[in-house]
PDB file of N, CA and C in Angstrom:
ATOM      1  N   UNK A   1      18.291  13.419 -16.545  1.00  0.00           N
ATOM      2  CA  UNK A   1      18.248  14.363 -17.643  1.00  0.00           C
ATOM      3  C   UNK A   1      19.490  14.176 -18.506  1.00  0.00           C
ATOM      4  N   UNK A   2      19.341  14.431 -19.780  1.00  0.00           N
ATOM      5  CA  UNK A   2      20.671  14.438 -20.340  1.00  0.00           C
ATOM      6  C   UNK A   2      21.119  15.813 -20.671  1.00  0.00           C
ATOM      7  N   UNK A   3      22.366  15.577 -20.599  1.00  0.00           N
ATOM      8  CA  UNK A   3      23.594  16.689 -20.701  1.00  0.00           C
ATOM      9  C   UNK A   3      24.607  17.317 -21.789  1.00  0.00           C
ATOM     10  N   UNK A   4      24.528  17.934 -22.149  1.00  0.00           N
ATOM     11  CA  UNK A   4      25.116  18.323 -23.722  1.00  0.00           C
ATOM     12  C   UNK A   4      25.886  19.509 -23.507  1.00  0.00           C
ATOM     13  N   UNK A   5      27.165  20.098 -23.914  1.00  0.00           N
ATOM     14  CA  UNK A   5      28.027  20.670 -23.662  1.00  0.00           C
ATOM     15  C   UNK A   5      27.766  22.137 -24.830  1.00  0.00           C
ATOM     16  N   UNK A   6      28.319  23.473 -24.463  1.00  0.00           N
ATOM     17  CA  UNK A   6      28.039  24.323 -25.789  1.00  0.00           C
ATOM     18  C   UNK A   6      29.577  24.551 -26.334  1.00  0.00           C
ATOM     19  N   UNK A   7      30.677  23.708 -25.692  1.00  0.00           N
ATOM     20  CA  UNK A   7      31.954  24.172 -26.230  1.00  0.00           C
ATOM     21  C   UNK A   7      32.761  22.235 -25.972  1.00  0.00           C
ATOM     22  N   UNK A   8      33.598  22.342 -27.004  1.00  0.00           N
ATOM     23  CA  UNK A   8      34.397  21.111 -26.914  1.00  0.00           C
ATOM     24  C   UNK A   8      35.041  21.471 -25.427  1.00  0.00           C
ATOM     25  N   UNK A   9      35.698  22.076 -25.226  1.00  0.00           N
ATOM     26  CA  UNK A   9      36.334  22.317 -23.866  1.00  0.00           C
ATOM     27  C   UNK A   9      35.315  21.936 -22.445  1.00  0.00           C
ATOM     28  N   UNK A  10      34.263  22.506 -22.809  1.00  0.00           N
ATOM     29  CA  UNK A  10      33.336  22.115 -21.805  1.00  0.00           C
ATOM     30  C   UNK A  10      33.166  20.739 -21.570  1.00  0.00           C
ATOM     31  N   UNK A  11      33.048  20.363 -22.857  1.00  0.00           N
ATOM     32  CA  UNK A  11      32.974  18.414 -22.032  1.00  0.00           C
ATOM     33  C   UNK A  11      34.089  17.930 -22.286  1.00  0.00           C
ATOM     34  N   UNK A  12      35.215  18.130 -22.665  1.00  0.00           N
ATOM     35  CA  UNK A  12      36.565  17.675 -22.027  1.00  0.00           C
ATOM     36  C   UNK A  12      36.787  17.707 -20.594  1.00  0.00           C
ATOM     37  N   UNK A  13      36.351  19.230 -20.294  1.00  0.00           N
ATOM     38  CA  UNK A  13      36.769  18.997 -18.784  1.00  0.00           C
ATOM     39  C   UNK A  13      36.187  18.071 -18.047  1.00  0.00           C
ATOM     40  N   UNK A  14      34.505  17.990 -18.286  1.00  0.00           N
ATOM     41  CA  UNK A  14      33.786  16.856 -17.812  1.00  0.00           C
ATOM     42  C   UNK A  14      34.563  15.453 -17.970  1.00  0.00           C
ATOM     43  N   UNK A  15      34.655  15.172 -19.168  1.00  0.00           N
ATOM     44  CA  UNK A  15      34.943  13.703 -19.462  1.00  0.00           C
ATOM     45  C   UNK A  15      36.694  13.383 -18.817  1.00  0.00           C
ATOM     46  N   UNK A  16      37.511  14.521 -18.640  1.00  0.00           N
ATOM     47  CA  UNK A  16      38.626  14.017 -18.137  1.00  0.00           C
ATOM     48  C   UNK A  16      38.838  15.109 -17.049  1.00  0.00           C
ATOM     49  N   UNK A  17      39.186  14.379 -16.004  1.00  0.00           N
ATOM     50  CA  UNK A  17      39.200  15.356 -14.902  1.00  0.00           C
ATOM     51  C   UNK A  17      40.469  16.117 -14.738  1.00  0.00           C
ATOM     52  N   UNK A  18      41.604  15.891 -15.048  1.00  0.00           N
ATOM     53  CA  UNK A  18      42.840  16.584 -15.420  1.00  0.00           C
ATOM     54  C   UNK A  18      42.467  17.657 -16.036  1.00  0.00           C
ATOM     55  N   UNK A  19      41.563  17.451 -17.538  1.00  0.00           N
ATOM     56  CA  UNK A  19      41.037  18.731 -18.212  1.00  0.00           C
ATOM     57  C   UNK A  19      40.633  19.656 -17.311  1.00  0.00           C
ATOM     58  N   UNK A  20      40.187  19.348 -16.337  1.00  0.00           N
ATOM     59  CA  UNK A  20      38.717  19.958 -15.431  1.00  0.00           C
ATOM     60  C   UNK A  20      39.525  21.076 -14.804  1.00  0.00           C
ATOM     61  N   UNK A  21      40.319  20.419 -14.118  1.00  0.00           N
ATOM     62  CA  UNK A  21      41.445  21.040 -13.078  1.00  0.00           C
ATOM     63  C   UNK A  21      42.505  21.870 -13.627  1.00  0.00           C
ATOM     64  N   UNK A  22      43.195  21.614 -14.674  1.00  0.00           N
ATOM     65  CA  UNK A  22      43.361  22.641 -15.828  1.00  0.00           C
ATOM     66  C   UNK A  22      42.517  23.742 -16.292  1.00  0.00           C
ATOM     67  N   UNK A  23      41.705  23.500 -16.329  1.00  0.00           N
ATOM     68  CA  UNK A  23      40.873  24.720 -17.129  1.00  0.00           C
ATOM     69  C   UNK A  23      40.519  25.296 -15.710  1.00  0.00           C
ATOM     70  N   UNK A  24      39.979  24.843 -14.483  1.00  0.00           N
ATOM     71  CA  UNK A  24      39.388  25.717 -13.792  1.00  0.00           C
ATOM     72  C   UNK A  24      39.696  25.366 -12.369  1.00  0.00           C
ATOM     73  N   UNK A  25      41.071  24.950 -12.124  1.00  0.00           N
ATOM     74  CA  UNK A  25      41.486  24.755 -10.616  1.00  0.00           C
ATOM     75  C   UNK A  25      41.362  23.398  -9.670  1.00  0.00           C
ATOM     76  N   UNK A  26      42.073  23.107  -8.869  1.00  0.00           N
ATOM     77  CA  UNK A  26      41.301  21.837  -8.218  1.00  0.00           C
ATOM     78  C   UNK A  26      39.784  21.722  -7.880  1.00  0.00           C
ATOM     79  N   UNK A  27      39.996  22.697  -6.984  1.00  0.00           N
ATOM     80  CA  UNK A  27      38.475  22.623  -6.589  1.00  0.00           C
ATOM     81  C   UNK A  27      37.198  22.561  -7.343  1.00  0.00           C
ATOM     82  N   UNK A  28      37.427  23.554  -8.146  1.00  0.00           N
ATOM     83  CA  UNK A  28      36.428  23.933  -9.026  1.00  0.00           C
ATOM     84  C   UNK A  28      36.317  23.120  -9.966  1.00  0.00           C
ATOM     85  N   UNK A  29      37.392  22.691 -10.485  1.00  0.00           N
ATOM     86  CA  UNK A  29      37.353  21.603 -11.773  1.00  0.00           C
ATOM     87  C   UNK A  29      36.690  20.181 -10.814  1.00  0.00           C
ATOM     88  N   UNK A  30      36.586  19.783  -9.675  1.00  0.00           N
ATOM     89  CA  UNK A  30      36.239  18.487  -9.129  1.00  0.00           C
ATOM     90  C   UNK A  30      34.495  18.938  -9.023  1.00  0.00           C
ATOM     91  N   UNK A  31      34.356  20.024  -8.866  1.00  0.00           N
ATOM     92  CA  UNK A  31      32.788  20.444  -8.439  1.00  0.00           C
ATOM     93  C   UNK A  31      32.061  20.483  -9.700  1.00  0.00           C
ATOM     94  N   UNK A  32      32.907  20.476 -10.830  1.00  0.00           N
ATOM     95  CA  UNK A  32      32.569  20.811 -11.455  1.00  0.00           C
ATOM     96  C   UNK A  32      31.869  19.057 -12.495  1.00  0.00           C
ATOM     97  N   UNK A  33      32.624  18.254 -12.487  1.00  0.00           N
ATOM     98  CA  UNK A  33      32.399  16.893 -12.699  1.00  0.00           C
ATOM     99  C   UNK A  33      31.305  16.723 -11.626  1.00  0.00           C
ATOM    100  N   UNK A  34      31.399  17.210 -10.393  1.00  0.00           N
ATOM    101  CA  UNK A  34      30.316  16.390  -9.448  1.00  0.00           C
ATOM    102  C   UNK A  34      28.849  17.395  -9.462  1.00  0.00           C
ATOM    103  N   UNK A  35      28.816  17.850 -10.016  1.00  0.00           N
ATOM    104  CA  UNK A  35      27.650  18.695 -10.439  1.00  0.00           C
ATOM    105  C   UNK A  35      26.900  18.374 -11.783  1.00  0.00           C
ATOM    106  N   UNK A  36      27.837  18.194 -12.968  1.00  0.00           N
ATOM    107  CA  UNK A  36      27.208  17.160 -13.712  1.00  0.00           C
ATOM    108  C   UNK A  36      26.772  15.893 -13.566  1.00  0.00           C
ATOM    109  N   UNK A  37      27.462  15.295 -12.945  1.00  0.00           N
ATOM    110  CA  UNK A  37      27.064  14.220 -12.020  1.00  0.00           C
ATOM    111  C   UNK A  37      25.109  14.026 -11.572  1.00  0.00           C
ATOM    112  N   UNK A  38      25.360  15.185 -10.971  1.00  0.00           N
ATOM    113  CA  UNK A  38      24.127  15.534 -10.392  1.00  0.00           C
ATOM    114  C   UNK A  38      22.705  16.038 -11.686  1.00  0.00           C
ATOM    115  N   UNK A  39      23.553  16.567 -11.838  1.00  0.00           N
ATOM    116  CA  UNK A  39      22.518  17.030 -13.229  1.00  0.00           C
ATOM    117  C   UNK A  39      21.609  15.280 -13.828  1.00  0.00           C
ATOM    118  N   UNK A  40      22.576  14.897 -14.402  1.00  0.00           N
ATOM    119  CA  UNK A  40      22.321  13.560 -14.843  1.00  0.00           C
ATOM    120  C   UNK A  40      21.113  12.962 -13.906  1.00  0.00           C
ATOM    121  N   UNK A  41      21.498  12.752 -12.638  1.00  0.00           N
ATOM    122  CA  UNK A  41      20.681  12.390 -12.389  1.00  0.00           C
ATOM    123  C   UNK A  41      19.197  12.568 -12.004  1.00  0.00           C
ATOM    124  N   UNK A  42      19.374  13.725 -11.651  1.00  0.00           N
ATOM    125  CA  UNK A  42      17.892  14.859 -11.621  1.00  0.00           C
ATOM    126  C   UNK A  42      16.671  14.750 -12.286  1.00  0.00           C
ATOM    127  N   UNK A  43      15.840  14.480 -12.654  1.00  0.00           N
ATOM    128  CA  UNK A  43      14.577  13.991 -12.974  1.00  0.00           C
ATOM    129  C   UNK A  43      14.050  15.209 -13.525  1.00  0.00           C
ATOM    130  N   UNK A  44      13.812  16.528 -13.375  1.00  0.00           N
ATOM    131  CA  UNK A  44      14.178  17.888 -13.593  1.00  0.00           C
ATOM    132  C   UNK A  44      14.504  19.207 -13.088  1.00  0.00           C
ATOM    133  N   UNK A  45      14.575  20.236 -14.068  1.00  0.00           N
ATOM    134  CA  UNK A  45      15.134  21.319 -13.274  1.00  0.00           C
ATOM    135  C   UNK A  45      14.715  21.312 -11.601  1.00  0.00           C
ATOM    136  N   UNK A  46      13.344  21.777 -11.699  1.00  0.00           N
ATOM    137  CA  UNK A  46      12.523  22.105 -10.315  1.00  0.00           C
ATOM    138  C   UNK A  46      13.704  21.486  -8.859  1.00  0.00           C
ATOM    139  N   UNK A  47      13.745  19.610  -9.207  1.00  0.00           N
ATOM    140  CA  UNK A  47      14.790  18.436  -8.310  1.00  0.00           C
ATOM    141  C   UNK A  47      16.179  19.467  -8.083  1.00  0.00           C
ATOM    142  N   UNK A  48      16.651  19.595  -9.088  1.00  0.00           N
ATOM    143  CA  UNK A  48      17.645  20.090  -9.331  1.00  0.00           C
ATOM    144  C   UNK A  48      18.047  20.965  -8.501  1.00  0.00           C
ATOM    145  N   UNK A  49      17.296  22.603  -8.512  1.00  0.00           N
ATOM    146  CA  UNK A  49      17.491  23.505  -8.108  1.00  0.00           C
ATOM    147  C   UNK A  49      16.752  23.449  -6.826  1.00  0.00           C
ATOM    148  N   UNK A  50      16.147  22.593  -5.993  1.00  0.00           N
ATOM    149  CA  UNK A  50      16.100  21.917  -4.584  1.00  0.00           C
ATOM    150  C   UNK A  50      17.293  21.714  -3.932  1.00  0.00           C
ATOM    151  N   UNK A  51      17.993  21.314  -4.445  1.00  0.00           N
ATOM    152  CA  UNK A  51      18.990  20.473  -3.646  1.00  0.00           C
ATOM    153  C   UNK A  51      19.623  20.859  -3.204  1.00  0.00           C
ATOM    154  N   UNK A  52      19.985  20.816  -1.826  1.00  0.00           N
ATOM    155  CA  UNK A  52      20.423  21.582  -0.452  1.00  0.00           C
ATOM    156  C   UNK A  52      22.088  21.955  -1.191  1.00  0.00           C
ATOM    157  N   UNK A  53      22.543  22.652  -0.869  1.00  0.00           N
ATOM    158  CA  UNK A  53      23.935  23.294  -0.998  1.00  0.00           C
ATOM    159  C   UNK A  53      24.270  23.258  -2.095  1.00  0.00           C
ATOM    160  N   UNK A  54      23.514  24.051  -2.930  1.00  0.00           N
ATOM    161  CA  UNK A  54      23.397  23.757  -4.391  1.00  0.00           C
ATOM    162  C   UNK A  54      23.181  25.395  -4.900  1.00  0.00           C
ATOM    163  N   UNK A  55      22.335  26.016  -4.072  1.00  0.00           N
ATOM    164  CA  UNK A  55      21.615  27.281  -4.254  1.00  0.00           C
ATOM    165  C   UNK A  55      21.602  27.837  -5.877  1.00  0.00           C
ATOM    166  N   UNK A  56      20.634  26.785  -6.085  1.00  0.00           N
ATOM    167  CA  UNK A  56      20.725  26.866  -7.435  1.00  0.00           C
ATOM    168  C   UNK A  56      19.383  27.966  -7.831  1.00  0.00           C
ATOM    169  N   UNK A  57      19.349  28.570  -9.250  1.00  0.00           N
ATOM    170  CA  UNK A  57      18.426  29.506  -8.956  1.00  0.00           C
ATOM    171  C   UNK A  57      17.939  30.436 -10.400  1.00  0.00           C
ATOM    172  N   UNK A  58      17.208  30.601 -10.855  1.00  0.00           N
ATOM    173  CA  UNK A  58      17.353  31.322 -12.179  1.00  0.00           C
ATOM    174  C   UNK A  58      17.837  32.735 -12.536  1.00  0.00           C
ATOM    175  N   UNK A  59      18.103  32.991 -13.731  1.00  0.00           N
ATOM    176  CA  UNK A  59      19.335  34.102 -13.739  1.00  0.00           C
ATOM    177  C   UNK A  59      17.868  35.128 -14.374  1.00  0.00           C
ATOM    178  N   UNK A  60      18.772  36.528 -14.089  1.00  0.00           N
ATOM    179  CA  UNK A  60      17.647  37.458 -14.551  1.00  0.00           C
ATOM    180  C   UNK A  60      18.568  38.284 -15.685  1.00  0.00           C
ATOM    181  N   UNK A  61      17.714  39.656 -16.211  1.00  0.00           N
ATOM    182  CA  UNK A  61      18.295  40.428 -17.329  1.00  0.00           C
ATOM    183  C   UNK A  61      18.999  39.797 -18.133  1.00  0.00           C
ATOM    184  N   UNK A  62      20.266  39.707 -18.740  1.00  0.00           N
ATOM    185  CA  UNK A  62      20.558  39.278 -20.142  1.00  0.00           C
ATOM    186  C   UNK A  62      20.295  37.950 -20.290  1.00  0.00           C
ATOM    187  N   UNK A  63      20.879  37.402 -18.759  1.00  0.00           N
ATOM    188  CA  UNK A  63      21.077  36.084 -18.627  1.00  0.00           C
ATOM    189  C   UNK A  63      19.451  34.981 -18.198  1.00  0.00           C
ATOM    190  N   UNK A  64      18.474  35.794 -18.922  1.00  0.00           N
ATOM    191  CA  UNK A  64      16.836  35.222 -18.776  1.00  0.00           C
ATOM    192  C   UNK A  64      16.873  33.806 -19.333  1.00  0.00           C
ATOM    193  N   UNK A  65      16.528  32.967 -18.874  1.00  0.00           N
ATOM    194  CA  UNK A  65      16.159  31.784 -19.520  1.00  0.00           C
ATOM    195  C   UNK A  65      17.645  30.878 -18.773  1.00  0.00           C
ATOM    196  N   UNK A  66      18.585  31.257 -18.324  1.00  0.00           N
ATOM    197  CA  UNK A  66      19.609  30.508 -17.587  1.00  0.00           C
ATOM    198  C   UNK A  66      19.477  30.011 -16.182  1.00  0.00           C
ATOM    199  N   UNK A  67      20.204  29.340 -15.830  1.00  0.00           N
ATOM    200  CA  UNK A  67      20.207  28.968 -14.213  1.00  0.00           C
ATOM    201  C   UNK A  67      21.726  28.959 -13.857  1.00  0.00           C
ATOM    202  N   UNK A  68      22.092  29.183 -12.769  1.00  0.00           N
ATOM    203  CA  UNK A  68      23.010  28.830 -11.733  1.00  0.00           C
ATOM    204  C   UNK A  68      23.385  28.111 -10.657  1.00  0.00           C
ATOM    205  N   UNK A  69      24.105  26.995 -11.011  1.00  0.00           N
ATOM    206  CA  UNK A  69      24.355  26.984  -9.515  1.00  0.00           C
ATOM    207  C   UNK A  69      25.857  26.708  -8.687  1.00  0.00           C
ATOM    208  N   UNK A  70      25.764  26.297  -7.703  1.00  0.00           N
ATOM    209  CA  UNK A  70      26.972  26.895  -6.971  1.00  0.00           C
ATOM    210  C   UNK A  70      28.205  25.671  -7.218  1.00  0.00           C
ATOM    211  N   UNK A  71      29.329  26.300  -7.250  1.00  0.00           N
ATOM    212  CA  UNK A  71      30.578  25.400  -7.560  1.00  0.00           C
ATOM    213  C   UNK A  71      31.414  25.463  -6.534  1.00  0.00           C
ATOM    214  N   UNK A  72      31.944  26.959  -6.227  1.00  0.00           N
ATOM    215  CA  UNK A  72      32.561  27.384  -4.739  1.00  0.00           C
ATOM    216  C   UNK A  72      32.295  28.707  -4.783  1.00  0.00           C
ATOM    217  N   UNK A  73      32.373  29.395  -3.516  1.00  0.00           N
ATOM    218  CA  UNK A  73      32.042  30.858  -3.153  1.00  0.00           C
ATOM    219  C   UNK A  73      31.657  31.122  -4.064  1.00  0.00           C
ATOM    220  N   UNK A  74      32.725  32.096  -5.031  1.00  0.00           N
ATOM    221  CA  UNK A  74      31.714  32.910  -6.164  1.00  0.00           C
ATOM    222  C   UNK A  74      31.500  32.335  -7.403  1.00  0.00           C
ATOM    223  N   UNK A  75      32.111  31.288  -7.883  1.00  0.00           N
ATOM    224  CA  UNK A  75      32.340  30.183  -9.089  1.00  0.00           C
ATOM    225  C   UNK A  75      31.049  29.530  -8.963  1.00  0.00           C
ATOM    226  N   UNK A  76      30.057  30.143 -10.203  1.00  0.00           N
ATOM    227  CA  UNK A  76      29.079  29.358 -10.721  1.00  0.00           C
ATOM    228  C   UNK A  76      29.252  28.439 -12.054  1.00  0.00           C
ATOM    229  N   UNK A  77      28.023  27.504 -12.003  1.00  0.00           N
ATOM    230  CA  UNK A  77      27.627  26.443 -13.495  1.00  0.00           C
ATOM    231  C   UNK A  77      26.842  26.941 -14.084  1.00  0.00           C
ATOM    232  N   UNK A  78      26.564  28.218 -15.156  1.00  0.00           N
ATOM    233  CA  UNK A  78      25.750  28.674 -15.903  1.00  0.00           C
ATOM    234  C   UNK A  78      25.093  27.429 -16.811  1.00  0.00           C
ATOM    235  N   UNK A  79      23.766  27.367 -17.015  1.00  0.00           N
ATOM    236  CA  UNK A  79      22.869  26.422 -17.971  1.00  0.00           C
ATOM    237  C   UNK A  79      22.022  26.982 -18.586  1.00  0.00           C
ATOM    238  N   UNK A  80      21.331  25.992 -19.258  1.00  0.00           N
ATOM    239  CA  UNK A  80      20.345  26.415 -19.962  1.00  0.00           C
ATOM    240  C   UNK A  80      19.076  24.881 -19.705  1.00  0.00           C
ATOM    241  N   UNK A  81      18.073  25.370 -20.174  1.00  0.00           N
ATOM    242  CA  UNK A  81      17.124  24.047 -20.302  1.00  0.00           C
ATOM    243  C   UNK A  81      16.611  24.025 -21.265  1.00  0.00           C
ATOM    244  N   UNK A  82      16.887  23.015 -22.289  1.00  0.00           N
ATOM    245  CA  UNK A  82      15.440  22.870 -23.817  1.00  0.00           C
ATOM    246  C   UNK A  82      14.639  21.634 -22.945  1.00  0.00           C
ATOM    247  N   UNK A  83      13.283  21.800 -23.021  1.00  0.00           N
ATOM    248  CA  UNK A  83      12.537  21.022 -23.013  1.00  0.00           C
ATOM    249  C   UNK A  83      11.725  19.845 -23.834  1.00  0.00           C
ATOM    250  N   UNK A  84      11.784  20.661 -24.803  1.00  0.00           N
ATOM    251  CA  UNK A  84      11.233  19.939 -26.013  1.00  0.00           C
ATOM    252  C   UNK A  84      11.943  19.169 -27.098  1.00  0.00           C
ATOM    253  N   UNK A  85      12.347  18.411 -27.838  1.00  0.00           N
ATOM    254  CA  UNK A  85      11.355  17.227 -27.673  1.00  0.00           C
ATOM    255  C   UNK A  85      11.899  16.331 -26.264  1.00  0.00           C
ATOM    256  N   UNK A  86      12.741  16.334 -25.977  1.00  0.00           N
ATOM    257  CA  UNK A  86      13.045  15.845 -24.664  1.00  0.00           C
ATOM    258  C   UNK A  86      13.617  16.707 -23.174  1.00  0.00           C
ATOM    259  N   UNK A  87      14.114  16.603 -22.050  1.00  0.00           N
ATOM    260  CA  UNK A  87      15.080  17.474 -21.132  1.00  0.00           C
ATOM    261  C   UNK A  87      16.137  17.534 -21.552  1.00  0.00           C
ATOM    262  N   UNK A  88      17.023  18.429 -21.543  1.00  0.00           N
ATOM    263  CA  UNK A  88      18.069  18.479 -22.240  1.00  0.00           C
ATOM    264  C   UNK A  88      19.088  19.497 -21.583  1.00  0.00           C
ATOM    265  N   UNK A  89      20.200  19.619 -20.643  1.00  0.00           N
ATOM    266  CA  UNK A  89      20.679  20.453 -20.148  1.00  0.00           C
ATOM    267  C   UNK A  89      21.963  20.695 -20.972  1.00  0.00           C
ATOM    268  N   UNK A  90      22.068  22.441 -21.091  1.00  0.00           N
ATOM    269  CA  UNK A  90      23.004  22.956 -22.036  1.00  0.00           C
ATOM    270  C   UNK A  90      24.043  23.109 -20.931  1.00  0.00           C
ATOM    271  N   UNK A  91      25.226  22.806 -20.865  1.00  0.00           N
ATOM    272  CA  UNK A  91      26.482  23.883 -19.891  1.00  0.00           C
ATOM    273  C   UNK A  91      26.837  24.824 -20.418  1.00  0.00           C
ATOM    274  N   UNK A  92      26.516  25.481 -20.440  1.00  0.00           N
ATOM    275  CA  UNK A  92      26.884  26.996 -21.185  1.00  0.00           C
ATOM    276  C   UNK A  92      28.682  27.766 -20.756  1.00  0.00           C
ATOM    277  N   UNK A  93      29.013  27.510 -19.710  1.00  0.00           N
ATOM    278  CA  UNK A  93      30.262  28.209 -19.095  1.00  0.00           C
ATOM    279  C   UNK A  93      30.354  27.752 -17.153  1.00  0.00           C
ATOM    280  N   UNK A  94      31.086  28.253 -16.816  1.00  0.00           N
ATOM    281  CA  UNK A  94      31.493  28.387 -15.788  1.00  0.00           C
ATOM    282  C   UNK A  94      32.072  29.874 -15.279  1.00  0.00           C
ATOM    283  N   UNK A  95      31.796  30.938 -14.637  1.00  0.00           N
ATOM    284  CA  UNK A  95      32.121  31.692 -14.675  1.00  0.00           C
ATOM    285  C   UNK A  95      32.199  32.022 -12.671  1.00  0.00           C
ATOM    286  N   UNK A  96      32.267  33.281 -12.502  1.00  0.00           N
ATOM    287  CA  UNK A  96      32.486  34.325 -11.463  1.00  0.00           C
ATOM    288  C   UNK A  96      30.973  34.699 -11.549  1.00  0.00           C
ATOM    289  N   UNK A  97      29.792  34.930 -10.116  1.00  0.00           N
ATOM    290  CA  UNK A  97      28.543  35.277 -10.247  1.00  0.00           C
ATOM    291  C   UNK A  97      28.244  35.989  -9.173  1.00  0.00           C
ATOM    292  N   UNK A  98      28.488  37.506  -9.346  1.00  0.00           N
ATOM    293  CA  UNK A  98      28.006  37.817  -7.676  1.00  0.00           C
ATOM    294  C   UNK A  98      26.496  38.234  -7.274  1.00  0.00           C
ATOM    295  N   UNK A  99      25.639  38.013  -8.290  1.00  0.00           N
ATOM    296  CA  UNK A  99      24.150  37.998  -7.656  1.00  0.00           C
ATOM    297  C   UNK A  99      23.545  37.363  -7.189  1.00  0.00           C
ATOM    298  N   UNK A 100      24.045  37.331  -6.170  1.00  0.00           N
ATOM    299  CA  UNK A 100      23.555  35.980  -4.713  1.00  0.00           C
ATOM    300  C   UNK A 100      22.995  36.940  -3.831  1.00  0.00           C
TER     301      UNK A 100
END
């Protein structure tokens, strides 16, 4: 699938991992590259949100039409999906998610 960022910062951190870890910690900034990672390769959502230790999952009330999935404990990868004319995954943020 391809991957498209909704903030310059967002794919800085991707594209340089120093950024990553800056903006959002060791850990999180490394999960955070290896989750796009993953994205990329995913064939689509459905693959995606399969994938074991991932607990990936769709978001409800404001956040309708988003997905989540896991980065560390409470540190989620908020997205989005356009489908049309091609797959297309938005990164929307990285945030704190406690509706697990």
């Amino acid at each position: 699938m391809e991957v498209r960022f909704r903030t310059g910062r967002l794919e800085r951190a991707y594209r340089h991992g120093a950024s990553a870890i800056r903006a959002f910690g060791d850990e999180v900034g490394r999960r955070y590259i290896q989750r796009i990672n993953l994205m990329k390769a995913a064939r689509d959502v459905d693959e995606l949100l399969r994938l074991p230790g991932l607990r990936g999952h769709p978001l409800k009330g404001d956040r309708m039409g988003q997905y989540a999935i896991r980065l560390t404990g409470f540190m989620r990868l908020i997205f989005t999906v356009e489908t049309k004319p091609q797959r297309i995954i938005w990164i929307e943020q990285v945030s704190k998610h406690y509706d697990d």
